[in-house]
PDB file of N, CA and C in Angstrom:
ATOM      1  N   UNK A   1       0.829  -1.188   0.000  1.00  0.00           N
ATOM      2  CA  UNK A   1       0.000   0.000   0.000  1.00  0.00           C
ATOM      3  C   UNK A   1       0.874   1.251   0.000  1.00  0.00           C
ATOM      4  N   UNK A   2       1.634   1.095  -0.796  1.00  0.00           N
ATOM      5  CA  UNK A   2       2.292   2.501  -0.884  1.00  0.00           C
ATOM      6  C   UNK A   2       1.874   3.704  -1.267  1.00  0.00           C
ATOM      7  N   UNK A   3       1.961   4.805  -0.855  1.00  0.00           N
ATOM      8  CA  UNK A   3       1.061   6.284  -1.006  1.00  0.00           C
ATOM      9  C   UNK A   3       0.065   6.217  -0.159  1.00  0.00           C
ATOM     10  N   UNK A   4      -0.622   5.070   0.599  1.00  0.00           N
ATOM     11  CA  UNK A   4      -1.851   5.105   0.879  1.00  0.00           C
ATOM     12  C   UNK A   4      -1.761   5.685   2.650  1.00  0.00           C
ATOM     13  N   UNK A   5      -2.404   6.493   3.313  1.00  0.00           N
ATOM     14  CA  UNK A   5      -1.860   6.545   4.949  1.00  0.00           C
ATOM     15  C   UNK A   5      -2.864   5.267   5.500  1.00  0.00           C
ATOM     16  N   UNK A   6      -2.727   4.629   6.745  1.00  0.00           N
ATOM     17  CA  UNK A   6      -2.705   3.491   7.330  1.00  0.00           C
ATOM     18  C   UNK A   6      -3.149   4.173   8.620  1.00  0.00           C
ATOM     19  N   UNK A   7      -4.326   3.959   9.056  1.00  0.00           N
ATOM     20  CA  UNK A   7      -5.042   4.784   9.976  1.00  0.00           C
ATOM     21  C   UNK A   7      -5.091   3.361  11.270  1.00  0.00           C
ATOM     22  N   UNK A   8      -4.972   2.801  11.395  1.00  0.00           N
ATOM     23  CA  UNK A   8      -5.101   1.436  12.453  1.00  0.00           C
ATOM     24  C   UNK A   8      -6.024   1.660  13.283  1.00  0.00           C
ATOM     25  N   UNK A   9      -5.455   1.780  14.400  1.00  0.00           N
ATOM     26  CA  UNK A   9      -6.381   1.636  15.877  1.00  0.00           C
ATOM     27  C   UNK A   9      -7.127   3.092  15.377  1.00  0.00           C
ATOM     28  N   UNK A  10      -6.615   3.896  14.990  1.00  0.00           N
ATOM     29  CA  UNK A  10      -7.127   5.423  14.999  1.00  0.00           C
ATOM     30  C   UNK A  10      -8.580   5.028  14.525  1.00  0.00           C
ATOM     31  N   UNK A  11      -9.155   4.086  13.959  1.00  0.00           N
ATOM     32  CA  UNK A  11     -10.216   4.191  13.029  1.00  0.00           C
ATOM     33  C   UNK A  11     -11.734   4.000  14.118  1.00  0.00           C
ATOM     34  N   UNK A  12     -11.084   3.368  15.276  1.00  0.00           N
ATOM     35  CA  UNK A  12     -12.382   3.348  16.748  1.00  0.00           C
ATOM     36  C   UNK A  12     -12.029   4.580  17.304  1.00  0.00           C
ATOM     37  N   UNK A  13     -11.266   5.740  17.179  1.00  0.00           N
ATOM     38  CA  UNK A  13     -11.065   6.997  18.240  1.00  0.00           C
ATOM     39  C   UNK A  13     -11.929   7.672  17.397  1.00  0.00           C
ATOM     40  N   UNK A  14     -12.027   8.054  15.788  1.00  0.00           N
ATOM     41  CA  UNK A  14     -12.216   9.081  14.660  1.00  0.00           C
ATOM     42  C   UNK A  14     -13.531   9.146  15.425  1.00  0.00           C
ATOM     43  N   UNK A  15     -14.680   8.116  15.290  1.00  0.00           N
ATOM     44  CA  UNK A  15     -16.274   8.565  15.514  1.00  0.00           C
ATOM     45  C   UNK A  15     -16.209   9.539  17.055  1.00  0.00           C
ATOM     46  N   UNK A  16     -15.557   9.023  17.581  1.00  0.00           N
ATOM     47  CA  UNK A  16     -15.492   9.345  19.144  1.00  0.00           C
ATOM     48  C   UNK A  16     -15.340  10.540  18.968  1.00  0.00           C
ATOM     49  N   UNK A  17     -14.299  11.273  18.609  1.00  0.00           N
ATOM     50  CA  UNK A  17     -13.463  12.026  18.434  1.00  0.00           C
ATOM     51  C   UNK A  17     -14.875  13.256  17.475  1.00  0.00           C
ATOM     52  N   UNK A  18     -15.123  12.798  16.142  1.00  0.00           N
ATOM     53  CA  UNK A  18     -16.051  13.481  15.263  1.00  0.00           C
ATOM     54  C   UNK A  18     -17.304  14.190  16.577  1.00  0.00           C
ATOM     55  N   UNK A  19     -17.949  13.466  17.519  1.00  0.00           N
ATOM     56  CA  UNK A  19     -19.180  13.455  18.055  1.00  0.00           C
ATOM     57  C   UNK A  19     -18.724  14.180  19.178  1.00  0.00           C
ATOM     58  N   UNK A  20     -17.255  14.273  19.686  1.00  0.00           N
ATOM     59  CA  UNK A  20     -16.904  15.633  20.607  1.00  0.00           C
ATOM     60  C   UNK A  20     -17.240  16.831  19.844  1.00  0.00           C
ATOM     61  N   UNK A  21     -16.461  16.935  19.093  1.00  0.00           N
ATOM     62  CA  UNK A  21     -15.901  18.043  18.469  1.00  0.00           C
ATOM     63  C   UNK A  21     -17.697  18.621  17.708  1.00  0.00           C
ATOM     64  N   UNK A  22     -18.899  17.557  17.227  1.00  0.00           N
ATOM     65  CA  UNK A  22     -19.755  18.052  17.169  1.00  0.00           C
ATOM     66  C   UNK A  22     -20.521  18.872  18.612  1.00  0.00           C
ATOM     67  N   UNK A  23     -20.600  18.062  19.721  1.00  0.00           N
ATOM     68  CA  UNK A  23     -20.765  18.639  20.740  1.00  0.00           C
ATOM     69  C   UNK A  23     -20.476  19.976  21.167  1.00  0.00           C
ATOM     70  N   UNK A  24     -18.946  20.237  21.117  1.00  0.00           N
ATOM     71  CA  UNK A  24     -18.108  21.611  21.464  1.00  0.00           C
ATOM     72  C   UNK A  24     -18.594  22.541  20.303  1.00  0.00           C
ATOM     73  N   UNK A  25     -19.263  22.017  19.069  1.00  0.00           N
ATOM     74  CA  UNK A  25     -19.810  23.361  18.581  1.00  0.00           C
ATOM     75  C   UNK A  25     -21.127  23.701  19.349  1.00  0.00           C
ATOM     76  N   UNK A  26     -21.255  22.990  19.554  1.00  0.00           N
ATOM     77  CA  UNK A  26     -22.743  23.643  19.988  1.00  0.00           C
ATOM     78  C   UNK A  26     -22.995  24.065  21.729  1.00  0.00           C
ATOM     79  N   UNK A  27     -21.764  23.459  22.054  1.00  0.00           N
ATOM     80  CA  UNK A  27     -21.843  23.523  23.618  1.00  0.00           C
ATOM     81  C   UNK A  27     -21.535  25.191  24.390  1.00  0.00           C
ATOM     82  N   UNK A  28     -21.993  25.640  25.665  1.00  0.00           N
ATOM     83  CA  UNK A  28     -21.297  26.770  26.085  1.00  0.00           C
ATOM     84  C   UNK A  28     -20.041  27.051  26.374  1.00  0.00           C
ATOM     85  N   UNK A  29     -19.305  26.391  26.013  1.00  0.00           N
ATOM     86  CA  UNK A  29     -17.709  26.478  26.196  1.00  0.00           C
ATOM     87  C   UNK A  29     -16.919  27.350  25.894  1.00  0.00           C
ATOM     88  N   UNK A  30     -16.478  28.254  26.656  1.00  0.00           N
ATOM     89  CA  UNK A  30     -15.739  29.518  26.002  1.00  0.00           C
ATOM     90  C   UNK A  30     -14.215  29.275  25.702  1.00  0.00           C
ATOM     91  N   UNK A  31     -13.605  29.422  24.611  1.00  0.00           N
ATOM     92  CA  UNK A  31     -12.430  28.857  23.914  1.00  0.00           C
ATOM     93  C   UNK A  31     -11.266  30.538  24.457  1.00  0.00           C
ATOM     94  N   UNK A  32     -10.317  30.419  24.168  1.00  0.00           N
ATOM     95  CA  UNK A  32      -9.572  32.031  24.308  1.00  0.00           C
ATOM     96  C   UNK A  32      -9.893  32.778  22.704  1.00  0.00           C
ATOM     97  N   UNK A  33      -9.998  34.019  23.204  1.00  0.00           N
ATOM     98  CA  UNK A  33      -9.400  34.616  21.982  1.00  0.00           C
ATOM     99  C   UNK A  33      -8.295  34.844  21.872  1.00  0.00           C
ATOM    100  N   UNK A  34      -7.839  35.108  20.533  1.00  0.00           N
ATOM    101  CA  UNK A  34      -6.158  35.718  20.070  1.00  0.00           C
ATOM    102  C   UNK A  34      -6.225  37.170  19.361  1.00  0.00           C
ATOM    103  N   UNK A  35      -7.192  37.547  19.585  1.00  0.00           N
ATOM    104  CA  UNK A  35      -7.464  38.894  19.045  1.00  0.00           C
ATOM    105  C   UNK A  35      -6.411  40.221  19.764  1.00  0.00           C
ATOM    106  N   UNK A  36      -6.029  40.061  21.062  1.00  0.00           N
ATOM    107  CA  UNK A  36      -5.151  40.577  21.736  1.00  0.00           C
ATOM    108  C   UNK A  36      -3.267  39.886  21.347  1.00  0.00           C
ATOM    109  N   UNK A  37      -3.028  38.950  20.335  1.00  0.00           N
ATOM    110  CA  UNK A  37      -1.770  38.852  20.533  1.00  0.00           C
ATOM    111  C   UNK A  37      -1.675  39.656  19.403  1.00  0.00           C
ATOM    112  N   UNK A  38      -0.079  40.034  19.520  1.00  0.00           N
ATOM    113  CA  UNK A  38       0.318  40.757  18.572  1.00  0.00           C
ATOM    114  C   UNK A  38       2.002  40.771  18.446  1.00  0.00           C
ATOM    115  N   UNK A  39       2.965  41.453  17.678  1.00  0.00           N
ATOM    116  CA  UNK A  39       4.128  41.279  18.005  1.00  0.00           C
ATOM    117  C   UNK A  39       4.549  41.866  19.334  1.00  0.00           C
ATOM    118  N   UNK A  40       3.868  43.103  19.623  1.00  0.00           N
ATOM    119  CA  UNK A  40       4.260  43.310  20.959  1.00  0.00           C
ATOM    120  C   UNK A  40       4.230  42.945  22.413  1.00  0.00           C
ATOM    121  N   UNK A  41       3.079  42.021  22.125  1.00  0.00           N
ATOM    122  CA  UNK A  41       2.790  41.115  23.296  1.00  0.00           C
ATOM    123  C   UNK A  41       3.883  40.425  24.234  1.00  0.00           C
ATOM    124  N   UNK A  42       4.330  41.011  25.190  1.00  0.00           N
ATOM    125  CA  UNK A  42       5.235  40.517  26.310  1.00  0.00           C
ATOM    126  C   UNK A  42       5.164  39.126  26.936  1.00  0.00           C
ATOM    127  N   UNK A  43       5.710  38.326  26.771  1.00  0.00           N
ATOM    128  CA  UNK A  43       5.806  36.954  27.062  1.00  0.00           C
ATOM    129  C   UNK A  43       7.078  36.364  27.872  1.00  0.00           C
ATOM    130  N   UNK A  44       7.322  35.579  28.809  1.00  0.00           N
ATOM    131  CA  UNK A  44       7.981  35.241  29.288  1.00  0.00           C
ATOM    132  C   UNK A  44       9.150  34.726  28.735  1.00  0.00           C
ATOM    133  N   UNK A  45      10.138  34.479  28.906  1.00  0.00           N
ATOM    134  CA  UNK A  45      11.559  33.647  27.950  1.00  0.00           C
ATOM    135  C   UNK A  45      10.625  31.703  28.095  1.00  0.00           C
ATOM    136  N   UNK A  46      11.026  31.542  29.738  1.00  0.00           N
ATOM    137  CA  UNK A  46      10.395  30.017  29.537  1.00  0.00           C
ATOM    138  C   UNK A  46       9.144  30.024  28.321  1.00  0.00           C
ATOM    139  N   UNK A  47       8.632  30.728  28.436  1.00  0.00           N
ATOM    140  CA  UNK A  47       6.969  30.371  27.273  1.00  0.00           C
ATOM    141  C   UNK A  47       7.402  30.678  25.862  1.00  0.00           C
ATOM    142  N   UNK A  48       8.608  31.367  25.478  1.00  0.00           N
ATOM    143  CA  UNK A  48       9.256  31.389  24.421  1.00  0.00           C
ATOM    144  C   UNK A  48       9.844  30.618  23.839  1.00  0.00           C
ATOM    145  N   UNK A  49      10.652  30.038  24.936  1.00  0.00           N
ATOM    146  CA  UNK A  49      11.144  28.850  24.121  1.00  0.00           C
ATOM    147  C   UNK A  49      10.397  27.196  24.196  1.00  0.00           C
ATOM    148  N   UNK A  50       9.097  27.225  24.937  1.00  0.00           N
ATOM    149  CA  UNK A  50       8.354  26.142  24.590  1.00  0.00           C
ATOM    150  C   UNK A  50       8.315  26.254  23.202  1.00  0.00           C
ATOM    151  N   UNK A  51       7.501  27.840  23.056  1.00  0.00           N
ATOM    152  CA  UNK A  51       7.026  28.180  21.547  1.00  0.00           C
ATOM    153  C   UNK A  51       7.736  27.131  20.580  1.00  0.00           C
ATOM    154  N   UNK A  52       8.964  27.701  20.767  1.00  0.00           N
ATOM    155  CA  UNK A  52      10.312  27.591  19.834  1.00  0.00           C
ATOM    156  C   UNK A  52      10.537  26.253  19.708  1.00  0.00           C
ATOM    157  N   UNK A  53      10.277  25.239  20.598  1.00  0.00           N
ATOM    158  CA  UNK A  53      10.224  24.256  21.260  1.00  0.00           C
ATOM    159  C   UNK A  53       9.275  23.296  20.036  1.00  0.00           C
ATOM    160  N   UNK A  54       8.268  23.956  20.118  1.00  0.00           N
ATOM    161  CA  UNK A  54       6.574  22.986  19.691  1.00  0.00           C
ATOM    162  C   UNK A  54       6.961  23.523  18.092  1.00  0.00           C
ATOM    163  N   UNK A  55       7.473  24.777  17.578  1.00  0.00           N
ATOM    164  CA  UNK A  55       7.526  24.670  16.321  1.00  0.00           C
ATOM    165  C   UNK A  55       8.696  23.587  15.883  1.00  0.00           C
ATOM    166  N   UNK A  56       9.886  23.615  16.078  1.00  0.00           N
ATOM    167  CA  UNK A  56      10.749  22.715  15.913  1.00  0.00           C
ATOM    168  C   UNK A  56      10.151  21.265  16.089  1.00  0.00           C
ATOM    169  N   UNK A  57       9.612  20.688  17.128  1.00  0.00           N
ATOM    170  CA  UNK A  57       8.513  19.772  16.807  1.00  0.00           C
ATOM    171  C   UNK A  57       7.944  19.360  15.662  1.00  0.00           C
ATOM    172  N   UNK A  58       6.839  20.784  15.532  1.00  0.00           N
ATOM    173  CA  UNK A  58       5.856  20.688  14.568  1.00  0.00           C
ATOM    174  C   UNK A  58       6.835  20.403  13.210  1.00  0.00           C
ATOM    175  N   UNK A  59       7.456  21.343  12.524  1.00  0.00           N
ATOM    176  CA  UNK A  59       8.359  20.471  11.535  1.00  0.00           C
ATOM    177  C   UNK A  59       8.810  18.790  11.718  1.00  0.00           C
ATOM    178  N   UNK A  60       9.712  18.904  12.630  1.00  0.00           N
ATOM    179  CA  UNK A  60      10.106  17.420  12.582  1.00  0.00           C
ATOM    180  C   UNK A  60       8.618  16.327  12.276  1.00  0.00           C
ATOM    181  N   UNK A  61       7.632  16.525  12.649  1.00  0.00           N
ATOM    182  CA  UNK A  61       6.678  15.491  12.781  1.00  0.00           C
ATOM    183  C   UNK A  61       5.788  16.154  12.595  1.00  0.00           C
ATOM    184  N   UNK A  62       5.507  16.527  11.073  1.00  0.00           N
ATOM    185  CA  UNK A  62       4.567  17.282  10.550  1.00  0.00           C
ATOM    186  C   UNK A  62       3.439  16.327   9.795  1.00  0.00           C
ATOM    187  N   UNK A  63       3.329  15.273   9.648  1.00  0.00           N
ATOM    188  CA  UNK A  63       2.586  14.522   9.577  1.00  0.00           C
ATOM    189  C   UNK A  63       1.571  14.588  10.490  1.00  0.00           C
ATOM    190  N   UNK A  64       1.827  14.235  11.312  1.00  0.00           N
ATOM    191  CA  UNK A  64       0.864  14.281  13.082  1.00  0.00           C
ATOM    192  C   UNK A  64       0.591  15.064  13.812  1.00  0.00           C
ATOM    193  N   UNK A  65       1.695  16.364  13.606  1.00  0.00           N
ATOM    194  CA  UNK A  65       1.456  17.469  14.883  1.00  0.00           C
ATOM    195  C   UNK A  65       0.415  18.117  14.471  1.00  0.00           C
ATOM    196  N   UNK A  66      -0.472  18.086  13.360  1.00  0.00           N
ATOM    197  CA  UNK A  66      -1.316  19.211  13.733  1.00  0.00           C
ATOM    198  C   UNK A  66      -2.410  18.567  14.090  1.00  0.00           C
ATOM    199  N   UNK A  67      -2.823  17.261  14.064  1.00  0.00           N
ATOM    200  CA  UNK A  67      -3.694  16.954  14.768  1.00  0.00           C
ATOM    201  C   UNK A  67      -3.414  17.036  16.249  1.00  0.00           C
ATOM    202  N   UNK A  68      -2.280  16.549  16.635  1.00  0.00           N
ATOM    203  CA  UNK A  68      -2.008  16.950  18.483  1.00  0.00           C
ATOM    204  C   UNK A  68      -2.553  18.103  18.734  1.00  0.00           C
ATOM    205  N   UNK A  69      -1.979  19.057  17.829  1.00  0.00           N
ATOM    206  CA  UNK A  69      -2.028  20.826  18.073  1.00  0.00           C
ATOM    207  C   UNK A  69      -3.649  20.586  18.102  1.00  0.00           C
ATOM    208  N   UNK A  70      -4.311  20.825  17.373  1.00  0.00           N
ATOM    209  CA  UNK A  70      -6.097  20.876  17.010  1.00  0.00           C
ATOM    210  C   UNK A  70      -6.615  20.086  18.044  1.00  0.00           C
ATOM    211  N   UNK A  71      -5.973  19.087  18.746  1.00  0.00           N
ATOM    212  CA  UNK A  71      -6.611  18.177  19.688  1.00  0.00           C
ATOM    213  C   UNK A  71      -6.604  19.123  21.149  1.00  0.00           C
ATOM    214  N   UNK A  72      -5.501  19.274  21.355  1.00  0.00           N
ATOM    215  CA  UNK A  72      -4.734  19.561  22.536  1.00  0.00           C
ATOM    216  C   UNK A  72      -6.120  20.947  22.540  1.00  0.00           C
ATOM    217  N   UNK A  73      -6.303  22.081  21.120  1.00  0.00           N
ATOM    218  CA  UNK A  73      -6.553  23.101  21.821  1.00  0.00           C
ATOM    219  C   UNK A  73      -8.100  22.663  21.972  1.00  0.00           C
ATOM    220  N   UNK A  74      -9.014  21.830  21.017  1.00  0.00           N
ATOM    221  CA  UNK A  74     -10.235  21.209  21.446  1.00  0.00           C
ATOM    222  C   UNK A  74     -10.437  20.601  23.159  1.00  0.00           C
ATOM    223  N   UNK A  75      -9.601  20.132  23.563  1.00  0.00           N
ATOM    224  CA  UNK A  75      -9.905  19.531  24.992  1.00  0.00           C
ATOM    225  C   UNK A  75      -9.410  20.889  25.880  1.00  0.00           C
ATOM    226  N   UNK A  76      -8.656  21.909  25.601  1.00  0.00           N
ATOM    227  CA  UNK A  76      -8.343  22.921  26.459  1.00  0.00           C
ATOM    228  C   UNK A  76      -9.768  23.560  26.855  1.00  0.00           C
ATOM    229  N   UNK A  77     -10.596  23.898  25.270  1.00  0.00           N
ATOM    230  CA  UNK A  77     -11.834  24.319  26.094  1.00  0.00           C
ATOM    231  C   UNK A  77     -13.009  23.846  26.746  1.00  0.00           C
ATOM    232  N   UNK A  78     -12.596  22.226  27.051  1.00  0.00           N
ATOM    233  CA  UNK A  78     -13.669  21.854  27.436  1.00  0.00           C
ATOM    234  C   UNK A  78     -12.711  21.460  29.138  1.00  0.00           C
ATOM    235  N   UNK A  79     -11.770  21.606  29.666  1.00  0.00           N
ATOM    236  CA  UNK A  79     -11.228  21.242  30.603  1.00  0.00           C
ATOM    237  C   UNK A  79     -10.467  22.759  31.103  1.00  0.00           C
ATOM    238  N   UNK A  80     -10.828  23.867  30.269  1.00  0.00           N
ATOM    239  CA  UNK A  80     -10.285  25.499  30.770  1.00  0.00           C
ATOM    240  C   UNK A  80     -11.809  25.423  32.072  1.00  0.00           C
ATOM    241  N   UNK A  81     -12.562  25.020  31.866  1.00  0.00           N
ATOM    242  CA  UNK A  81     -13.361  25.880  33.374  1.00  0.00           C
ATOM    243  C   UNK A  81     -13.494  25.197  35.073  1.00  0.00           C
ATOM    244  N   UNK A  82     -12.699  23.673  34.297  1.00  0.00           N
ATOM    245  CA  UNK A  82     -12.355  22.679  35.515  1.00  0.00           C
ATOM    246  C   UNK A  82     -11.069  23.150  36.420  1.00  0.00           C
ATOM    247  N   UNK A  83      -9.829  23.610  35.221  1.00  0.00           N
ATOM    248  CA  UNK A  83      -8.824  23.977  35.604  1.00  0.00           C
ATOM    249  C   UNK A  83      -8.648  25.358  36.060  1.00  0.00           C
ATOM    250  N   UNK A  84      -9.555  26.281  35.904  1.00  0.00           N
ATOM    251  CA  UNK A  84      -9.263  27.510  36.307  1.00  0.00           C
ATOM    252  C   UNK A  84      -9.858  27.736  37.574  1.00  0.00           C
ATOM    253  N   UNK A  85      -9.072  29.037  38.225  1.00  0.00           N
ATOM    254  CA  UNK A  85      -9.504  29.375  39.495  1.00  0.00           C
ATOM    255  C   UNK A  85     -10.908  29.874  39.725  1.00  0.00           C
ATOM    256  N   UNK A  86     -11.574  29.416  40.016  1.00  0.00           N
ATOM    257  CA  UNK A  86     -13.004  30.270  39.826  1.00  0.00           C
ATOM    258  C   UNK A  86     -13.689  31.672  40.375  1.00  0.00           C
ATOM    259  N   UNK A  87     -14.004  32.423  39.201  1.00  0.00           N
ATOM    260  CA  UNK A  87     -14.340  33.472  39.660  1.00  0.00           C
ATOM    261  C   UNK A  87     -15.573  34.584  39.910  1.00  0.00           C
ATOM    262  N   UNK A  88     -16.092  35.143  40.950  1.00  0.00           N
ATOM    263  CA  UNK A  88     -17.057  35.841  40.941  1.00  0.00           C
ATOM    264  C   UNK A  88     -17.931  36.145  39.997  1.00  0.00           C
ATOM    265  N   UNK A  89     -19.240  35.525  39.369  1.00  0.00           N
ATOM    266  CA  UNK A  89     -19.289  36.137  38.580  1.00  0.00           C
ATOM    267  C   UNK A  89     -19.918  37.831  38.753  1.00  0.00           C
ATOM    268  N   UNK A  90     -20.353  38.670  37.864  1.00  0.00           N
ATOM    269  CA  UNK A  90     -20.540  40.365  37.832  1.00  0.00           C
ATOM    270  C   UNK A  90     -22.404  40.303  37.330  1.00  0.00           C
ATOM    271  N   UNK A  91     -22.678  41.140  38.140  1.00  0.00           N
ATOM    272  CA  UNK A  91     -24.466  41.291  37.624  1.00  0.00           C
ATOM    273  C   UNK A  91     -23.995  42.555  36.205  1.00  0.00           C
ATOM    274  N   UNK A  92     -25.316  43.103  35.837  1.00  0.00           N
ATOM    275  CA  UNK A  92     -25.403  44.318  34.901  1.00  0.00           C
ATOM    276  C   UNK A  92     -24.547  45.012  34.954  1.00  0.00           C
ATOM    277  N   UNK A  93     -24.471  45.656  36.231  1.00  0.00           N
ATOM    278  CA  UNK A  93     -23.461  46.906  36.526  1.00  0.00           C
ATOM    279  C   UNK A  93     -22.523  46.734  36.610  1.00  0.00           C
ATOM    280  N   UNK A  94     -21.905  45.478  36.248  1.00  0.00           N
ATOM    281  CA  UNK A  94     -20.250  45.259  36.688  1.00  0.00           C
ATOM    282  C   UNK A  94     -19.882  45.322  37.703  1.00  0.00           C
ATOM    283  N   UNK A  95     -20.498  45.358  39.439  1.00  0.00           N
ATOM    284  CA  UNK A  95     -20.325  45.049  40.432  1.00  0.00           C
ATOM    285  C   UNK A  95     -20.092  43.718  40.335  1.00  0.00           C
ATOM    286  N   UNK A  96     -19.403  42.924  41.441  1.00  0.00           N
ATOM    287  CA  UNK A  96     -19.571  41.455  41.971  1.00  0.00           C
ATOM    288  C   UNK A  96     -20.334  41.033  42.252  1.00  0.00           C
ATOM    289  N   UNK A  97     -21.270  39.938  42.011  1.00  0.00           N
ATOM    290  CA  UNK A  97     -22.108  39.415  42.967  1.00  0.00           C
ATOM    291  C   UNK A  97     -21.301  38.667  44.221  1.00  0.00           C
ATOM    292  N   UNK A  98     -22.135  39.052  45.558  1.00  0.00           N
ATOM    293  CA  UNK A  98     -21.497  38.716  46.869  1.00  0.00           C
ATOM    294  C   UNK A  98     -20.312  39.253  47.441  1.00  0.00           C
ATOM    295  N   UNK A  99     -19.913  40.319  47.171  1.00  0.00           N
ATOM    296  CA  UNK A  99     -18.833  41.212  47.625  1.00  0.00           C
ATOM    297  C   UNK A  99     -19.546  42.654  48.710  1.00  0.00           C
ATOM    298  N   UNK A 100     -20.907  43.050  48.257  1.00  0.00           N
ATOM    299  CA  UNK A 100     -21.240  43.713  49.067  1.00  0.00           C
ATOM    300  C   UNK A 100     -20.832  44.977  48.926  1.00  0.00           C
ATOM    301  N   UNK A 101     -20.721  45.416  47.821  1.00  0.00           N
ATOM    302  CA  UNK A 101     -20.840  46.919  46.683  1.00  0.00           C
ATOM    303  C   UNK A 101     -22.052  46.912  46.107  1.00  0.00           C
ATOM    304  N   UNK A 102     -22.943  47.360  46.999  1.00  0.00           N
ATOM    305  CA  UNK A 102     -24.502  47.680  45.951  1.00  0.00           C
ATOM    306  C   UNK A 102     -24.540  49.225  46.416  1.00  0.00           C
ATOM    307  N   UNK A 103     -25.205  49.557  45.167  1.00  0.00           N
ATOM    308  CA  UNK A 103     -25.657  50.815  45.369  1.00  0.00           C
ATOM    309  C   UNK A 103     -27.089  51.399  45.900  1.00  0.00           C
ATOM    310  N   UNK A 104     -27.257  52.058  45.973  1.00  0.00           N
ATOM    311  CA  UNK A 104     -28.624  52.707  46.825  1.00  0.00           C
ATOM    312  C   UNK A 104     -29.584  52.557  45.538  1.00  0.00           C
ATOM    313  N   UNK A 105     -29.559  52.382  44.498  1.00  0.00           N
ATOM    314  CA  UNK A 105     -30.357  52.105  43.603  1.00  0.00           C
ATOM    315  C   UNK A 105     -30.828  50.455  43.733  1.00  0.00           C
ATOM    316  N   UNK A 106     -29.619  49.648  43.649  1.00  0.00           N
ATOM    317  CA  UNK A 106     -29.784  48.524  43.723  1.00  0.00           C
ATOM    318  C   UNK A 106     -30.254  47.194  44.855  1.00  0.00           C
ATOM    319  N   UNK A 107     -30.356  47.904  46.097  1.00  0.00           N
ATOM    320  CA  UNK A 107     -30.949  48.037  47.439  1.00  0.00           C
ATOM    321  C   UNK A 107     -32.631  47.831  47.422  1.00  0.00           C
ATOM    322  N   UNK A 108     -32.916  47.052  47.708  1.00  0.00           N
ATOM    323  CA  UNK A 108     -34.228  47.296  47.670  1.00  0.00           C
ATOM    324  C   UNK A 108     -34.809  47.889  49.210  1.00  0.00           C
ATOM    325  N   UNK A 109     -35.314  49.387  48.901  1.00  0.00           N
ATOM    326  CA  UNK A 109     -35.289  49.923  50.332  1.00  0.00           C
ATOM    327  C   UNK A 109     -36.875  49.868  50.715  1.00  0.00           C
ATOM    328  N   UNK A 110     -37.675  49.383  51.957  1.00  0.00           N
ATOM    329  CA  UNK A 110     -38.713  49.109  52.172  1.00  0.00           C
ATOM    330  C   UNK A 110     -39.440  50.471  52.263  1.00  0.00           C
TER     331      UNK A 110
END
């Protein structure tokens, strides 16, 4: 079978795999934006040279890495709200809920 790719075990993950990824469209899952990076964006040296790191990778084993890459960032948003610190959420006004900043408007005064 030469030319042909050879999918093996992969061929019981694909449905699995298809019926997430349908899910996460439709699910509430908030993914990051990248609308804020830019060249000027300040970044650490360690997180630089992962970068530097995962592209050198990605060449060497460019066959496969971009499914890792596409995988890795699909399960980030469904495991970003397990892993993060959790936070307050904000009513209308951009106060906190449960912090105990209401205003005299928002008071219900008898």
């Amino acid at each position: 079978m030469k030319g042909s790719a050879r999918i093996g075990r992969w061929k019981y993950a694909l449905p699995a795999l298809m019926l997430f990824l349908s899910f996460m469209m439709f699910s509430k899952f908030r993914y990051p934006s990248f609308k804020a990076v830019n060249w000027r964006t300040t970044r650490s040296i360690p997180r630089f040279f992962f970068l530097i790191a995962l592209l050198a990778v990605t060449v060497k084993f460019y066959q496969w890495m971009a499914a890792v890459i596409f995988l890795s960032y699909l399960l980030y948003g469904f495991l970003r709200p397990f892993l993060s610190p959790k936070r307050p959420s904000r009513n209308r006004r951009g106060n906190r809920r449960g912090t105990g900043r209401e205003t005299r408007r928002s008071r219900k005064i008898p």
